[in-house]
C-alpha atoms as a PDB file:
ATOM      1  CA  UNK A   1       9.204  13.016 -18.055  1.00  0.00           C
ATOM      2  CA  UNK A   2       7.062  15.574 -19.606  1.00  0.00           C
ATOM      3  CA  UNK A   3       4.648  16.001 -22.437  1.00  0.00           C
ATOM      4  CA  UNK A   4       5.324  19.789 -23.361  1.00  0.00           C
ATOM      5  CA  UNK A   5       2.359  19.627 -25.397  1.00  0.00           C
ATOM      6  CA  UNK A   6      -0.042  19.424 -22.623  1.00  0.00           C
ATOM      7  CA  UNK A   7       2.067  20.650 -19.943  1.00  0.00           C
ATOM      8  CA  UNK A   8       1.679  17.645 -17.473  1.00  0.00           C
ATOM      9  CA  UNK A   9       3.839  14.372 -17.032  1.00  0.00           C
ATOM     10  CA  UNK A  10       3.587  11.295 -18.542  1.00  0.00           C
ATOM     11  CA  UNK A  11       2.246   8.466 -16.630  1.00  0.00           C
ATOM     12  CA  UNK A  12       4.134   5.179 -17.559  1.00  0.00           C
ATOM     13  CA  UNK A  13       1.872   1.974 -16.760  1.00  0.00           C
ATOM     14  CA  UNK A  14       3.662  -0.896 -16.139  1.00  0.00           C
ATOM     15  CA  UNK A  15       3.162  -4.149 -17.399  1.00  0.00           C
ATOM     16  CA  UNK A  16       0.768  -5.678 -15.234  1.00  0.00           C
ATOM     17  CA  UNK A  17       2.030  -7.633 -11.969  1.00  0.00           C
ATOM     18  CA  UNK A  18       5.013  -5.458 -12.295  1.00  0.00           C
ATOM     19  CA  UNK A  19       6.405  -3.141  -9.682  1.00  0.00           C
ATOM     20  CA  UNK A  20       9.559  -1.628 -11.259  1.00  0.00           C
ATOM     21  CA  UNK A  21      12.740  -0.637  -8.889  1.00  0.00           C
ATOM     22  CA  UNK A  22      11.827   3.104  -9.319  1.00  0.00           C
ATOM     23  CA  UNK A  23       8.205   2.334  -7.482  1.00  0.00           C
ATOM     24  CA  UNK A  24       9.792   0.027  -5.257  1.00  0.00           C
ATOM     25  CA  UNK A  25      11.778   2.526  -4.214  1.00  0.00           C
ATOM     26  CA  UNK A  26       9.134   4.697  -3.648  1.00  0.00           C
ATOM     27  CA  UNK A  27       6.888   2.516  -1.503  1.00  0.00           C
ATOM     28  CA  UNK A  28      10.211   1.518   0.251  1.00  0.00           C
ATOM     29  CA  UNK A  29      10.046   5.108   1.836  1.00  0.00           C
ATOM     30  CA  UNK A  30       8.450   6.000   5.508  1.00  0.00           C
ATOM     31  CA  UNK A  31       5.767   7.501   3.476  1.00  0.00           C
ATOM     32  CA  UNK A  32       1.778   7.203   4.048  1.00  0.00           C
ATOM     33  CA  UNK A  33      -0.307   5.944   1.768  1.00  0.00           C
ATOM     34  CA  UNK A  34      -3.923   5.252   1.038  1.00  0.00           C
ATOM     35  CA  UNK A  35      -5.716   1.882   0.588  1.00  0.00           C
ATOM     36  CA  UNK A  36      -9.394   1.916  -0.757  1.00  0.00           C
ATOM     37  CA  UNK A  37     -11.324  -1.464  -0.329  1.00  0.00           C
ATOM     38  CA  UNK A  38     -14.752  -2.278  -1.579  1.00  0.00           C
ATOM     39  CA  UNK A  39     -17.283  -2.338   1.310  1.00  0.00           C
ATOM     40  CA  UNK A  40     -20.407  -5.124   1.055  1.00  0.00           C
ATOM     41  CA  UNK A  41     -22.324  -2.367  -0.360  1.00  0.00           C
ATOM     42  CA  UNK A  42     -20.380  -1.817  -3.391  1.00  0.00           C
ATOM     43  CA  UNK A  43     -18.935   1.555  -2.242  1.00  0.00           C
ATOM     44  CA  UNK A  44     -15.108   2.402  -1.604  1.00  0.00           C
ATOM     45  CA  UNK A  45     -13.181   2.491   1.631  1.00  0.00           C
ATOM     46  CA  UNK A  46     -10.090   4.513   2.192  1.00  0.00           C
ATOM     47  CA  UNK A  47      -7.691   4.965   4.938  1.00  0.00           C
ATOM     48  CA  UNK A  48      -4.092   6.046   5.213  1.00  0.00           C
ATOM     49  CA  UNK A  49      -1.570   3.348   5.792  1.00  0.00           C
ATOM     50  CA  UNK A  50       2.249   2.279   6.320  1.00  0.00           C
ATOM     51  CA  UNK A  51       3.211   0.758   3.437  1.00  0.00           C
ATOM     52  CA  UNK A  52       6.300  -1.638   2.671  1.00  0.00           C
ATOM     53  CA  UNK A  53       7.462  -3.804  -0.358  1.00  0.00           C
ATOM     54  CA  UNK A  54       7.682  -7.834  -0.195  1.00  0.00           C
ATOM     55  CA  UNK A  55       9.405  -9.176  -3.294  1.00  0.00           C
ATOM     56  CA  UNK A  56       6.758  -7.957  -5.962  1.00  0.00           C
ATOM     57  CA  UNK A  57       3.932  -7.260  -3.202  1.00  0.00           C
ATOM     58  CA  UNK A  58       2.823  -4.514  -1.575  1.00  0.00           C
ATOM     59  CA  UNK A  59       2.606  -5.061   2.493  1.00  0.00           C
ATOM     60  CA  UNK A  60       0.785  -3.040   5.046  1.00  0.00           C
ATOM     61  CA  UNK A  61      -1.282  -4.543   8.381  1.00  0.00           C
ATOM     62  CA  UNK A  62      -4.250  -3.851  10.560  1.00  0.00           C
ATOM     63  CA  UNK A  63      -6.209  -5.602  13.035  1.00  0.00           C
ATOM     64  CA  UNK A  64      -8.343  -8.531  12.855  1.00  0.00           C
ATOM     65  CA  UNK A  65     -11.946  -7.359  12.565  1.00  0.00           C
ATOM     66  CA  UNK A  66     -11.233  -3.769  11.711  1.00  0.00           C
ATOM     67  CA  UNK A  67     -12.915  -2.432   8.170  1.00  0.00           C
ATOM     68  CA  UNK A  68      -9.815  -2.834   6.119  1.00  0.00           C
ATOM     69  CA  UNK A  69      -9.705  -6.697   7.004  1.00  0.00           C
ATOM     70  CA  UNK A  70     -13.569  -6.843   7.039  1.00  0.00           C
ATOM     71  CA  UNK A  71     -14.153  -5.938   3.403  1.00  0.00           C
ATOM     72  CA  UNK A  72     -11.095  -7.866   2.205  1.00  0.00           C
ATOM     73  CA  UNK A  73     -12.594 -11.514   3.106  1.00  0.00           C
ATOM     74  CA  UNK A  74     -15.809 -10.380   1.476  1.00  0.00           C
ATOM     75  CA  UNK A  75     -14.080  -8.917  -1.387  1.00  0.00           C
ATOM     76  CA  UNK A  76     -10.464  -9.205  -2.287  1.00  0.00           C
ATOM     77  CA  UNK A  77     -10.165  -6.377  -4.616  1.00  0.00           C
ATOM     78  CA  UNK A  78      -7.663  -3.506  -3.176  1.00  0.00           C
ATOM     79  CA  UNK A  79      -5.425  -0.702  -4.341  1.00  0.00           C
ATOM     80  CA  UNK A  80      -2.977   1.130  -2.797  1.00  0.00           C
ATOM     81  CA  UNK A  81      -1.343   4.389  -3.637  1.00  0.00           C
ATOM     82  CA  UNK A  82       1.394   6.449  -2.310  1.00  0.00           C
ATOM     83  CA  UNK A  83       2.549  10.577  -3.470  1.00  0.00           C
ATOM     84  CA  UNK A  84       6.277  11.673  -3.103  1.00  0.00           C
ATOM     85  CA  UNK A  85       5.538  14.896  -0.698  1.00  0.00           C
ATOM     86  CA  UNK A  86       8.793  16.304  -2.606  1.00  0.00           C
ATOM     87  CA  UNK A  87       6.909  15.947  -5.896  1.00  0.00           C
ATOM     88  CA  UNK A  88       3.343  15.738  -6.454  1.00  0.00           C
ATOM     89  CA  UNK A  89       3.989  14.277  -9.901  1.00  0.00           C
ATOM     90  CA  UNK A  90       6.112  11.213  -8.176  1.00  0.00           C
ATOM     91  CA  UNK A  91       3.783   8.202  -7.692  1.00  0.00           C
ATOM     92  CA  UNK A  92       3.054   4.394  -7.556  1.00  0.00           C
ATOM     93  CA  UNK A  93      -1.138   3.360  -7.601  1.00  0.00           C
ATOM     94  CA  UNK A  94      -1.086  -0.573  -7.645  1.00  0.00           C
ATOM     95  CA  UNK A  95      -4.479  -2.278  -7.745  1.00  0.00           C
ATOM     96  CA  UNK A  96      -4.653  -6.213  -7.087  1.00  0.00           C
ATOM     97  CA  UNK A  97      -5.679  -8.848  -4.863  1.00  0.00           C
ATOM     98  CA  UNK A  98      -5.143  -8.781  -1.008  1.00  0.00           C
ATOM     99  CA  UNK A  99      -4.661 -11.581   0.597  1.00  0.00           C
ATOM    100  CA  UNK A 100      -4.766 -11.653   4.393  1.00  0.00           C
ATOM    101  CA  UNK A 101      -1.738 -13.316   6.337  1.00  0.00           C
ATOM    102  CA  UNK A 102      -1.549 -13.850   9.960  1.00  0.00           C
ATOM    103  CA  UNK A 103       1.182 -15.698  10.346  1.00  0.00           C
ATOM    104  CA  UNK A 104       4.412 -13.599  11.317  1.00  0.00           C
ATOM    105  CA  UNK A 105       1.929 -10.260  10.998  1.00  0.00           C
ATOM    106  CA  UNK A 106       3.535  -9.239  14.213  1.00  0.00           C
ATOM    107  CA  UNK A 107       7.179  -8.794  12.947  1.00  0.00           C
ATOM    108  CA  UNK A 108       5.752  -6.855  10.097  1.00  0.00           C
ATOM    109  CA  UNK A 109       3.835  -4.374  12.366  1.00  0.00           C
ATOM    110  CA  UNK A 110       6.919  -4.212  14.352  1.00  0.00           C
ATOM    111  CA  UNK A 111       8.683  -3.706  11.198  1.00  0.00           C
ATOM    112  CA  UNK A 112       6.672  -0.769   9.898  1.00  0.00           C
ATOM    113  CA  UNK A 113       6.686   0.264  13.117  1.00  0.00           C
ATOM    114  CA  UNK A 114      10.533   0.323  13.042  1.00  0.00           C
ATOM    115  CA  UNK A 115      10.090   2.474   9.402  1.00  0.00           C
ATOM    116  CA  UNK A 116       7.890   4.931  10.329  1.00  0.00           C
ATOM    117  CA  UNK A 117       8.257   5.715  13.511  1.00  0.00           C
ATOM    118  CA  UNK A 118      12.148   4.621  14.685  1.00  0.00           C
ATOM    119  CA  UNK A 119      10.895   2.572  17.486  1.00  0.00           C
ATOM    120  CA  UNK A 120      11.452  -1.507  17.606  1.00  0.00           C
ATOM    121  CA  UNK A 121       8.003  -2.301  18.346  1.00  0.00           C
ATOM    122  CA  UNK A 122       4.643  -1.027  17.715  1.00  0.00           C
ATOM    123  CA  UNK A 123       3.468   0.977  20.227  1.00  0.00           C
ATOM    124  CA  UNK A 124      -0.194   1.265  19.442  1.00  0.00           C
ATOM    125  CA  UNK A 125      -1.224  -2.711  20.504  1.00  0.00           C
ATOM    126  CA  UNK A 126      -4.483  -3.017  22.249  1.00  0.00           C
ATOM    127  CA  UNK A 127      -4.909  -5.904  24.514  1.00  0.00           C
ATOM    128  CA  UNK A 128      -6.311  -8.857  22.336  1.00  0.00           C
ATOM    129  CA  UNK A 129      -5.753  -7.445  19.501  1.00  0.00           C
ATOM    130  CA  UNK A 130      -4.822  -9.816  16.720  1.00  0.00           C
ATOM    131  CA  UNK A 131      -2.955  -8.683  13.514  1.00  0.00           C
ATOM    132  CA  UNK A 132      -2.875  -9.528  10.002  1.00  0.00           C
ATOM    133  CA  UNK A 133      -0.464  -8.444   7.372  1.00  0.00           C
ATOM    134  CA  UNK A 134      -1.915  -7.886   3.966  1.00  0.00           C
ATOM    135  CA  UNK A 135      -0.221  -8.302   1.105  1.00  0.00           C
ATOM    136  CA  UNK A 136      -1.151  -6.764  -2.098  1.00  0.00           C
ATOM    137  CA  UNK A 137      -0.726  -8.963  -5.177  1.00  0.00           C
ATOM    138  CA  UNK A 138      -0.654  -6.552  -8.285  1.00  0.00           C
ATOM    139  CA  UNK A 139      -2.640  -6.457 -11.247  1.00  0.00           C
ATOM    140  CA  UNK A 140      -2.021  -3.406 -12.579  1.00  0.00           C
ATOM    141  CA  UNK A 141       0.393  -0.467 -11.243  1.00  0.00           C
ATOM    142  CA  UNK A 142       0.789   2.756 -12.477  1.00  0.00           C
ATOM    143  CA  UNK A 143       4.179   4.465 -11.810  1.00  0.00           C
ATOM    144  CA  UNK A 144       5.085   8.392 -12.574  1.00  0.00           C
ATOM    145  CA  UNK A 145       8.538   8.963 -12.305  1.00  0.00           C
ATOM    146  CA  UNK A 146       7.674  13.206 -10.943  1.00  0.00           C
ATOM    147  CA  UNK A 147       8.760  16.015 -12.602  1.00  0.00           C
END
C-alpha cells in the first residue's frame, strides 16, 4: 500500500507479539536475514542468518560460544529482520526476547539446512561443535506488505 502523498509505502505495525500470515510467509522463505544483538558494551551486533518461523517465533541457530549466543545470555534483547529481494518495500523487523534452546537444535540446523541449501544435513559442522536454536519471542514486529 502506498501513501501518494509522500510517495513511499505505508508501514503497518502489528500489534505487538503478533506475526501476521503475510510476515510469516515472508520469513518462511530461503531468504537471509540479519540479527543485531546487544554486545556487553552496550553496542549492536549484526550478522546475516537463516531464518524460519515456529508457531509465533522466529527461529534461527548458531554455535555454542559464538557472539550471537554470547551476547544473548548476557542480554536477551534481539531483533531480526528480513527484505523480499523482489521488493525492497516487502519486509518483516521483529524485535523480542531470545531465548536459547539446545535441545533438538540439531534437527533445526538440519532443517534450515534443508531450506536454504537443499541438502538433508548441515554441512558446515565442526568437530565439537555444539548448537543452539534461538528462538525469537516478539515484542514488537513491523510488517510492509512491498509495493
Amino acid at each position: 500500500m502506498f501513501d501518494w502523498s509522500v510517495g513511499i509505502p505505508l508501514i503497518v505495525e502489528v500489534p505487538v507479539g503478533k506475526l501476521n500470515d503475510d510476515a510469516k510467509e515472508l520469513l518462511s522463505q530461503p531468504i537471509h536475514a540479519w540479527v543485531t544483538t546487544v554486545r556487553p558494551d552496550g553496542s549492536l551486533h549484526s550478522t546475516v542468518v537463516w531464518v524460519d518461523v515456529d508457531g509465533d517465533d522466529v527461529i534461527f541457530n548458531t554455535a555454542v560460544g559464538r557472539a550471537k549466543e554470547r551476547h544473548l545470555r548476557n542480554d536477551p534483547r534481539v531483533s531480526v529482520s528480513i527484505l523480499d529481494p523482489k521488493d525492497a518495500f516487502h519486509l518483516v523487523s521483529v524485535s523480542g526476547t531470545g531465548e536459547l534452546e539446545l535441545e533438538g537444535a540439531d534437527a533445526v540446523i538440519d532443517g534450515l539446512a534443508k531450506k536454504y541449501l537443499g541438502v538433508d544435513s548441515y554441512p558446515y559442522r565442526q568437530p565439537g561443535e555444539q548448537r543452539i536454536t534461538v528462538r525469537v519471542k516478539p515484542d514488537q514486529v513491523i510488517y510492509n506488505p512491498g509495493s
